[in-house]
Protein backbone atom coordinates (compact mmCIF):
# COMPACT_ATOMS: atom_id res chain seq x y z
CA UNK A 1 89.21 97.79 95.66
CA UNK A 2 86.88 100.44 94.85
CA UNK A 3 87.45 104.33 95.27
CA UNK A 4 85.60 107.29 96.06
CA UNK A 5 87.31 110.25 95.30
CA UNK A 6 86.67 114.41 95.55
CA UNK A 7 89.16 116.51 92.74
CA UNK A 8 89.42 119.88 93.15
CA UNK A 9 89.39 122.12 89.56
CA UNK A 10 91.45 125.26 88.17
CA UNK A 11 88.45 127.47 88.85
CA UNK A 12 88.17 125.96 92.59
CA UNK A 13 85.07 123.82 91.79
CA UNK A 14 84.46 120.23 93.61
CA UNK A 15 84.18 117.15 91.49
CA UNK A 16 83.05 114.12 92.96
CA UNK A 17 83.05 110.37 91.46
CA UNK A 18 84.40 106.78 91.72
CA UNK A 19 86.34 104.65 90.28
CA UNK A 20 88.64 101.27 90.31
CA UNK A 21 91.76 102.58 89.71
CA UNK A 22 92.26 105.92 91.53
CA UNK A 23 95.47 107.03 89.48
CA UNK A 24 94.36 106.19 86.33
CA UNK A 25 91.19 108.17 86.65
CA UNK A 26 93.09 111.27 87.96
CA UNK A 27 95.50 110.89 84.77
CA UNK A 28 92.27 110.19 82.45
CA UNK A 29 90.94 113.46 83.73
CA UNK A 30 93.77 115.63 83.12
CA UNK A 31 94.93 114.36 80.22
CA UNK A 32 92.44 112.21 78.25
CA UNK A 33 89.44 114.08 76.61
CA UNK A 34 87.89 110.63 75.57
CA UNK A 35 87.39 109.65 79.18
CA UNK A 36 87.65 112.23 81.05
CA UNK A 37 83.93 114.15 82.02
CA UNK A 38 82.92 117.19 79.92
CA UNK A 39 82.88 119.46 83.06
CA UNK A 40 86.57 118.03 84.36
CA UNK A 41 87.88 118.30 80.85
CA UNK A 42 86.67 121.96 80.76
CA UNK A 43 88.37 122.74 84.43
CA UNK A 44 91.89 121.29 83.70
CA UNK A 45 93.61 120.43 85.74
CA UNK A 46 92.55 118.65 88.44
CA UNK A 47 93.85 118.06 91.84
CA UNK A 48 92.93 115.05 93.83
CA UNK A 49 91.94 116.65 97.00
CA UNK A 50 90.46 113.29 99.25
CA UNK A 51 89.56 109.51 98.76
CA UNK A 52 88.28 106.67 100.35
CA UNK A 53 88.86 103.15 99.31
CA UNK A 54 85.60 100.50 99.64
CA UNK A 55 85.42 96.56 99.09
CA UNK A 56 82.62 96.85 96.98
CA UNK A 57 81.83 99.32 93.75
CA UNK A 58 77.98 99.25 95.34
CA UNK A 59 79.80 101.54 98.21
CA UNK A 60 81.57 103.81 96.53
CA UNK A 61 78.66 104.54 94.61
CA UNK A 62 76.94 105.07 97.59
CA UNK A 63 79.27 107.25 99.12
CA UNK A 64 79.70 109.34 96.09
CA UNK A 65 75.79 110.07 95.87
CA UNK A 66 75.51 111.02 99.11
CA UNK A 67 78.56 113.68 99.06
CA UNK A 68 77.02 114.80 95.65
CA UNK A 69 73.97 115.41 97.51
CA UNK A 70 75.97 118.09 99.86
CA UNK A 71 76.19 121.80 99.51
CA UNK A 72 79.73 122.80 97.88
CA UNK A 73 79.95 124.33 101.81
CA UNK A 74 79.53 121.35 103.21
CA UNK A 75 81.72 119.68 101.29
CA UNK A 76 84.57 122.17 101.91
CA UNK A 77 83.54 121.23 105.51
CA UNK A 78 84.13 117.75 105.23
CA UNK A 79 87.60 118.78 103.63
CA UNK A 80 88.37 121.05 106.64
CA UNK A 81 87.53 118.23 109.05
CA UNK A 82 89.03 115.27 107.05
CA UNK A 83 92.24 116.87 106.88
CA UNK A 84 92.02 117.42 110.62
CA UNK A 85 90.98 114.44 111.43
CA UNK A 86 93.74 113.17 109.02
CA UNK A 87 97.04 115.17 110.32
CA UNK A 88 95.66 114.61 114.05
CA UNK A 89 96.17 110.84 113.30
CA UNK A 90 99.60 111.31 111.57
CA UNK A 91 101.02 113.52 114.72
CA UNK A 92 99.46 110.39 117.22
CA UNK A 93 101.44 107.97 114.67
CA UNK A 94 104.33 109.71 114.81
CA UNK A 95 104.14 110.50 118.59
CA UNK A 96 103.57 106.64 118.78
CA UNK A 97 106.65 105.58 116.42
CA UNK A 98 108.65 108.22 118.24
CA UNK A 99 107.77 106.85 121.89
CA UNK A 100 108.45 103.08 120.92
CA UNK A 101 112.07 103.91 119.74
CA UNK A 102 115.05 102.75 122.12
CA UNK A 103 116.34 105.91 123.83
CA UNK A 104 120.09 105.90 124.59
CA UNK A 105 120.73 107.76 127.78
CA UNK A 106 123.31 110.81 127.22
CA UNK A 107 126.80 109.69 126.76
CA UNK A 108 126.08 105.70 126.53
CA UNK A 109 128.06 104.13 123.72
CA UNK A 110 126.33 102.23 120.57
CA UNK A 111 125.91 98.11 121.18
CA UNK A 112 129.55 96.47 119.71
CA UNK A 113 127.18 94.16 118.08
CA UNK A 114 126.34 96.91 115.73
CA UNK A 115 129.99 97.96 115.04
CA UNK A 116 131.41 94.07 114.39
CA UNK A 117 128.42 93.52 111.48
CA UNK A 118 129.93 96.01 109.25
């Protein structure tokens, strides 16, 4: 599994780039000057602000050239709408998990069946 990945920096800055092993590279660029980029290394510390996980390093690559490409305003736009896009699916999820749970009606007693296990 490959990752594409956006870190945000101490002075607010947007750092882009991909990787095989997202944690790793998130620890490499806070804490290891041999492998962590000159400009990350200089903007300590990082925060990982969005990824993306890909079957193939060809598309990670691919995705991280063409964010690269983007304005630093439209990539705080992408943020805005990915983290939209991102809580509206956890509230569905959650709506979901909530609507599929058994409802007792007020007053009804808890199965036995529950009560002779323990």
């Amino acid at each position: 599994m490959y990752y594409f990945y956006i870190v945000r920096c101490n002075n607010n800055s947007l750092y882009c780039g991909q990787t095989n092993n997202l944690n790793l590279r998130i620890y490499e660029h806070n804490f290891d000057k041999k492998k962590a980029s000159k400009y990350v290394w200089a903007h300590r510390p990082v925060v990982l602000v969005y990824s993306e996980s890909f079957k193939t390093r060809a598309l990670a690559m691919y995705r991280e050239r063409e964010v690269k490409r983007m304005s630093k305003s439209k990539k705080e736009s992408l943020l805005k709408c990915l983290s939209i896009e991102n809580n509206k699916v956890i509230v569905q999820d959650l709506a979901k998990d909530l609507s599929l749970r058994p409802r007792r009606k007020s007053g009804e007693a808890i199965s036995r069946d529950r009560h002779a296990r323990s």
